[in-house]
Protein backbone atom coordinates (compact mmCIF):
# COMPACT_ATOMS: atom_id res chain seq x y z
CA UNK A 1 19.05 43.79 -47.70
CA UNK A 2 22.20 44.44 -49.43
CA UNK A 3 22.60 40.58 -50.23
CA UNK A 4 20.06 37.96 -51.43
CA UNK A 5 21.24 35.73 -48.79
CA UNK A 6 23.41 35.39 -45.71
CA UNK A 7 25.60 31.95 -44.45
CA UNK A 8 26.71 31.38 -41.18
CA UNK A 9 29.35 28.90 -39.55
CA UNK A 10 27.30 27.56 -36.97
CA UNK A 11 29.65 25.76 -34.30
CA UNK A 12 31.43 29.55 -33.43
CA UNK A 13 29.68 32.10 -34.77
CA UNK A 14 25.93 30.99 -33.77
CA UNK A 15 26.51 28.74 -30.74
CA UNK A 16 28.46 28.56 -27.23
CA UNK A 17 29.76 24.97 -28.04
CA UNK A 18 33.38 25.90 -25.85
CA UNK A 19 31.10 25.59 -22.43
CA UNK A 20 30.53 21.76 -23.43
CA UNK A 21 33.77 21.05 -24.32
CA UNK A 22 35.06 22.82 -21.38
CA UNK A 23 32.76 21.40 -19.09
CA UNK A 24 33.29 18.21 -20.16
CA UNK A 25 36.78 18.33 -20.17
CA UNK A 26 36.56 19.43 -16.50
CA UNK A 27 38.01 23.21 -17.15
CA UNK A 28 37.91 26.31 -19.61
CA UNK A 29 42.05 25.41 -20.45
CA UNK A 30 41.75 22.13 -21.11
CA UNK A 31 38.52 21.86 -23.05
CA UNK A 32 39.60 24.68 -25.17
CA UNK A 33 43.18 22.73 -25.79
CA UNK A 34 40.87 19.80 -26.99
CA UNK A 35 39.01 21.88 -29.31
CA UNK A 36 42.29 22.97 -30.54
CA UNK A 37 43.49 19.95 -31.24
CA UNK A 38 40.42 18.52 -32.85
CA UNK A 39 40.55 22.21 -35.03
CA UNK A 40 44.01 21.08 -36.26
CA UNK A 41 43.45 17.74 -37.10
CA UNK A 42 40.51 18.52 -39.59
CA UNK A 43 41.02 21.95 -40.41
CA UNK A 44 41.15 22.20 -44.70
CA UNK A 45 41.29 17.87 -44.77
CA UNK A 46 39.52 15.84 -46.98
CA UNK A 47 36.71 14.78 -44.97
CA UNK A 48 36.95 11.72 -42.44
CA UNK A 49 34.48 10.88 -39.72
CA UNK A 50 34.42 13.82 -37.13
CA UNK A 51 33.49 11.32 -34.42
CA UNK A 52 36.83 9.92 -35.31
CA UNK A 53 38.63 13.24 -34.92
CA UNK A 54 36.85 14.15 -31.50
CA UNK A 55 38.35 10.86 -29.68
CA UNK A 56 41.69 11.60 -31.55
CA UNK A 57 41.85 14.88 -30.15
CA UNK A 58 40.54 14.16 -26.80
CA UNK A 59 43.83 11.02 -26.53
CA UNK A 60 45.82 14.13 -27.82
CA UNK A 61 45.55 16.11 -24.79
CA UNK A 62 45.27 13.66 -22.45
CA UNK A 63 41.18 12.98 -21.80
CA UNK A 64 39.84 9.05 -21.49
CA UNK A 65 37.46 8.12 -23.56
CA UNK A 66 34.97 8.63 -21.77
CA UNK A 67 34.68 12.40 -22.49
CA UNK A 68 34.52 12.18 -26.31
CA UNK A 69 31.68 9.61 -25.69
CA UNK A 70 29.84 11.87 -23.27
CA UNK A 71 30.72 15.02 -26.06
CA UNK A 72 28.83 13.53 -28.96
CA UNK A 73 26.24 12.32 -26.52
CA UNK A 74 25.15 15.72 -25.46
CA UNK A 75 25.95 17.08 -29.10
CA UNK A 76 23.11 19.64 -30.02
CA UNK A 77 21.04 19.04 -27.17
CA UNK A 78 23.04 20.73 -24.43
CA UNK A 79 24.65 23.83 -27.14
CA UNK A 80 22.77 27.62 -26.40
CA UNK A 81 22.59 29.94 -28.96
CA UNK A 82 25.15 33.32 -27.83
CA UNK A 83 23.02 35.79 -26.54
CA UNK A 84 23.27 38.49 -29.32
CA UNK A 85 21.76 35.54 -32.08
CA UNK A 86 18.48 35.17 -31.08
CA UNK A 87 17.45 38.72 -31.67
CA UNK A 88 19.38 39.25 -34.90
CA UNK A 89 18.24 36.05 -36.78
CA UNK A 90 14.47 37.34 -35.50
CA UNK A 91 14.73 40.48 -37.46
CA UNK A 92 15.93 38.07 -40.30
CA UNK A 93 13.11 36.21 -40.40
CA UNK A 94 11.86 35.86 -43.91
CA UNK A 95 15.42 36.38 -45.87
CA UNK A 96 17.51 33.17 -47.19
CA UNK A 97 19.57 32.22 -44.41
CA UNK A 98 22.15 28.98 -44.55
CA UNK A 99 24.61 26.82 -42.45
CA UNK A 100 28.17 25.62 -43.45
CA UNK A 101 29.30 23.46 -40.76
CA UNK A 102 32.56 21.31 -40.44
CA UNK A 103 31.22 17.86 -38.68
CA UNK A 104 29.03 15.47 -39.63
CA UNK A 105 25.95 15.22 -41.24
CA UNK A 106 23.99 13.83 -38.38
CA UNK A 107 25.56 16.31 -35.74
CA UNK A 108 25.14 19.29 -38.00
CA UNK A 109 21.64 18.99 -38.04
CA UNK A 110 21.52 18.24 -33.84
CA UNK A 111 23.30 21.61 -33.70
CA UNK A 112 21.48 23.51 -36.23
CA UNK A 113 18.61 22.50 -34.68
CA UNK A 114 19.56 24.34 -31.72
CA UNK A 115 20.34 27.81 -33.93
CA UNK A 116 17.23 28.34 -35.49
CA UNK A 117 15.20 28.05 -38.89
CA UNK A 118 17.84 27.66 -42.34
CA UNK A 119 17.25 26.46 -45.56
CA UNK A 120 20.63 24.23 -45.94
CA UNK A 121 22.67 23.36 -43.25
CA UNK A 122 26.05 21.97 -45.62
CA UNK A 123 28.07 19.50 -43.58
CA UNK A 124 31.60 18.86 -44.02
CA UNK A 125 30.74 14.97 -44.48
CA UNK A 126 28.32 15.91 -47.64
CA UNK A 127 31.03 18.06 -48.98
CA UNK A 128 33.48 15.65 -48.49
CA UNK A 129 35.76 18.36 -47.00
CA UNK A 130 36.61 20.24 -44.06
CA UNK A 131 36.58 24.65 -43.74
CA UNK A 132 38.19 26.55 -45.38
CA UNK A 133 38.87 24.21 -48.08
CA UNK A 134 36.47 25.70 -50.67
CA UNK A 135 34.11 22.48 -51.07
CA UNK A 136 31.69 23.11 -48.63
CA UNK A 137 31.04 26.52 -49.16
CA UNK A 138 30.27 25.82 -53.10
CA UNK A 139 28.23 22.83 -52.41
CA UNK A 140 26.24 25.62 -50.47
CA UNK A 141 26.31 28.05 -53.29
CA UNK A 142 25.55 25.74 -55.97
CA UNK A 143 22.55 23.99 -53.90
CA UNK A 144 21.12 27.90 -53.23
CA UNK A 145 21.47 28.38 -56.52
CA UNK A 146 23.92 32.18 -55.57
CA UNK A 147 26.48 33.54 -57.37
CA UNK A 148 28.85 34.16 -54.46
CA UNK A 149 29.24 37.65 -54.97
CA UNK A 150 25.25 37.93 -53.85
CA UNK A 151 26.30 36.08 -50.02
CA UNK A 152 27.32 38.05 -46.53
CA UNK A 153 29.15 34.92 -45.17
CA UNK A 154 29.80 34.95 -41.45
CA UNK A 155 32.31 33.44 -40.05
CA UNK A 156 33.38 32.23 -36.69
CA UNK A 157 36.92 31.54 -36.71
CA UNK A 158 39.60 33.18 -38.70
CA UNK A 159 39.91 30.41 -41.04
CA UNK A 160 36.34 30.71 -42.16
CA UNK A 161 37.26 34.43 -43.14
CA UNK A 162 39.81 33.43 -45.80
CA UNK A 163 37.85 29.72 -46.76
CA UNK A 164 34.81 32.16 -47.74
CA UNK A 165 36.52 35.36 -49.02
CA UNK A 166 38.55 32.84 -51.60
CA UNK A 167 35.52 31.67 -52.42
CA UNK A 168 34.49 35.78 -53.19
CA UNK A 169 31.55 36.05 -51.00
CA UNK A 170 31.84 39.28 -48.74
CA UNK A 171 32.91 38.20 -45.00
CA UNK A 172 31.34 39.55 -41.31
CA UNK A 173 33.91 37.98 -38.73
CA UNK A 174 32.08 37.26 -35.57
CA UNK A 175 35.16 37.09 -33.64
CA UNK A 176 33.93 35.75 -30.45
CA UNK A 177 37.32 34.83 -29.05
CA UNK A 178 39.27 38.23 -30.15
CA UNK A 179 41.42 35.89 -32.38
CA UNK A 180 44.47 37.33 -34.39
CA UNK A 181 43.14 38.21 -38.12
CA UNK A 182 44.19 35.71 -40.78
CA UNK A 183 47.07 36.50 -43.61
CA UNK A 184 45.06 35.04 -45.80
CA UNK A 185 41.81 36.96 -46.32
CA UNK A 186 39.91 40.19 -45.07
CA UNK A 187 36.45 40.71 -43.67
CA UNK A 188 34.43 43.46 -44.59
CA UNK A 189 33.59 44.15 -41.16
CA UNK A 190 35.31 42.30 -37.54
CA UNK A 191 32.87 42.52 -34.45
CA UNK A 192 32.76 40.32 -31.30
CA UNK A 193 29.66 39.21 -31.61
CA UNK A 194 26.82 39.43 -34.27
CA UNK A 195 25.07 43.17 -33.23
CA UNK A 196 27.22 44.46 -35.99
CA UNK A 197 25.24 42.17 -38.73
CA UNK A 198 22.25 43.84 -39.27
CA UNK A 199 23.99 47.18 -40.04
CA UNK A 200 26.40 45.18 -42.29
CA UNK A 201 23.65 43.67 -44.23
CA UNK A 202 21.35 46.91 -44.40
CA UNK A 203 18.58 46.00 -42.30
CA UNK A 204 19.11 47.68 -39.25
């Protein structure tokens, strides 16, 4: 491959978490205005329990509580990987392959869990920092012992594309929900999904 490792936001760009939230929520609109709102209220913070920011949101746009309860019940177990990840993370099998994640320790690895096999799933609560402030992604770095310039990074929400291009790793933008691109960084490559990857990385 053309990189001794690749990262990977895990709640966008690796799982269909917007069914739970939008099942949950009782409809596409309003579960995706939840995870909105919960989006805002962490996005770049200094970290502060997730759980926290899930029932904050939900009171935001109008859910009881019991939907943030029944959310971080199901958390991990009911998530699917997208189709297209499965096959690509077979054929990548064997290389270094990590998670940066913005929740909480104990839901990051629920969720991972669901993705796959990675050497370091990086939480936002270990980094002490939500994406794209650069914490998490160095914590990642400096754990893997890579010099940024050696990581494809792929990220799952515009955001991610300028938190991990400021910190100079080389960005694939699965952009799942054909979100505007950011001002604020570049990806080497925008797809829809992750069939792009393995010609990005040169192991197709």
């Amino acid at each position: 491959m053309r990189y001794a490792a690749v990262g990977f936001d895990l709640l966008t760009a690796l799982l269909d978490t917007w069914s739970l939230w939008s099942e949950i929520a009782g409809g596409r609109e309003l579960g995706m205005r939840w995870h909105a709102a919960s989006q805002e209220l962490l996005r770049g913070k200094r970290y502060r329990p997730f759980e926290e920011i899930v029932r904050e949101a939900a009171s935001g746009v109008g859910l009881d509580a019991k939907r943030p309860a029944e959310l971080l019940r199901r958390w991990g177990r009911d998530f699917e990987p997208w189709p297209d990840v499965p096959p690509v993370l077979e054929r990548l099998d064997g290389s270094r392959r990590f998670i940066v994640t913005n929740c909480s320790r104990k839901l990051g690895r629920l969720a991972a869990f669901r993705a796959g096999r990675f050497e370091l799933v990086v939480t936002a609560e270990e980094a002490g920092a939500y994406k794209p402030d650069p914490l998490p992604y160095r914590m990642a770095l400096d754990r893997l012992g890579l010099d940024p310039v050696e990581v494809l990074f792929v990220a799952g929400s515009a955001h991610d594309v300028g938190g991990a291009a400021r910190v100079g790793m080389d960005v694939y933008w699965a952009n799942r929900g054909g979100a505007p691109a950011p001002t604020d960084g570049a990806a080497l490559r925008e797809e829809p999904d992750l069939r792009g990857l393995l010609e990005t990385l040169g192991a197709s």
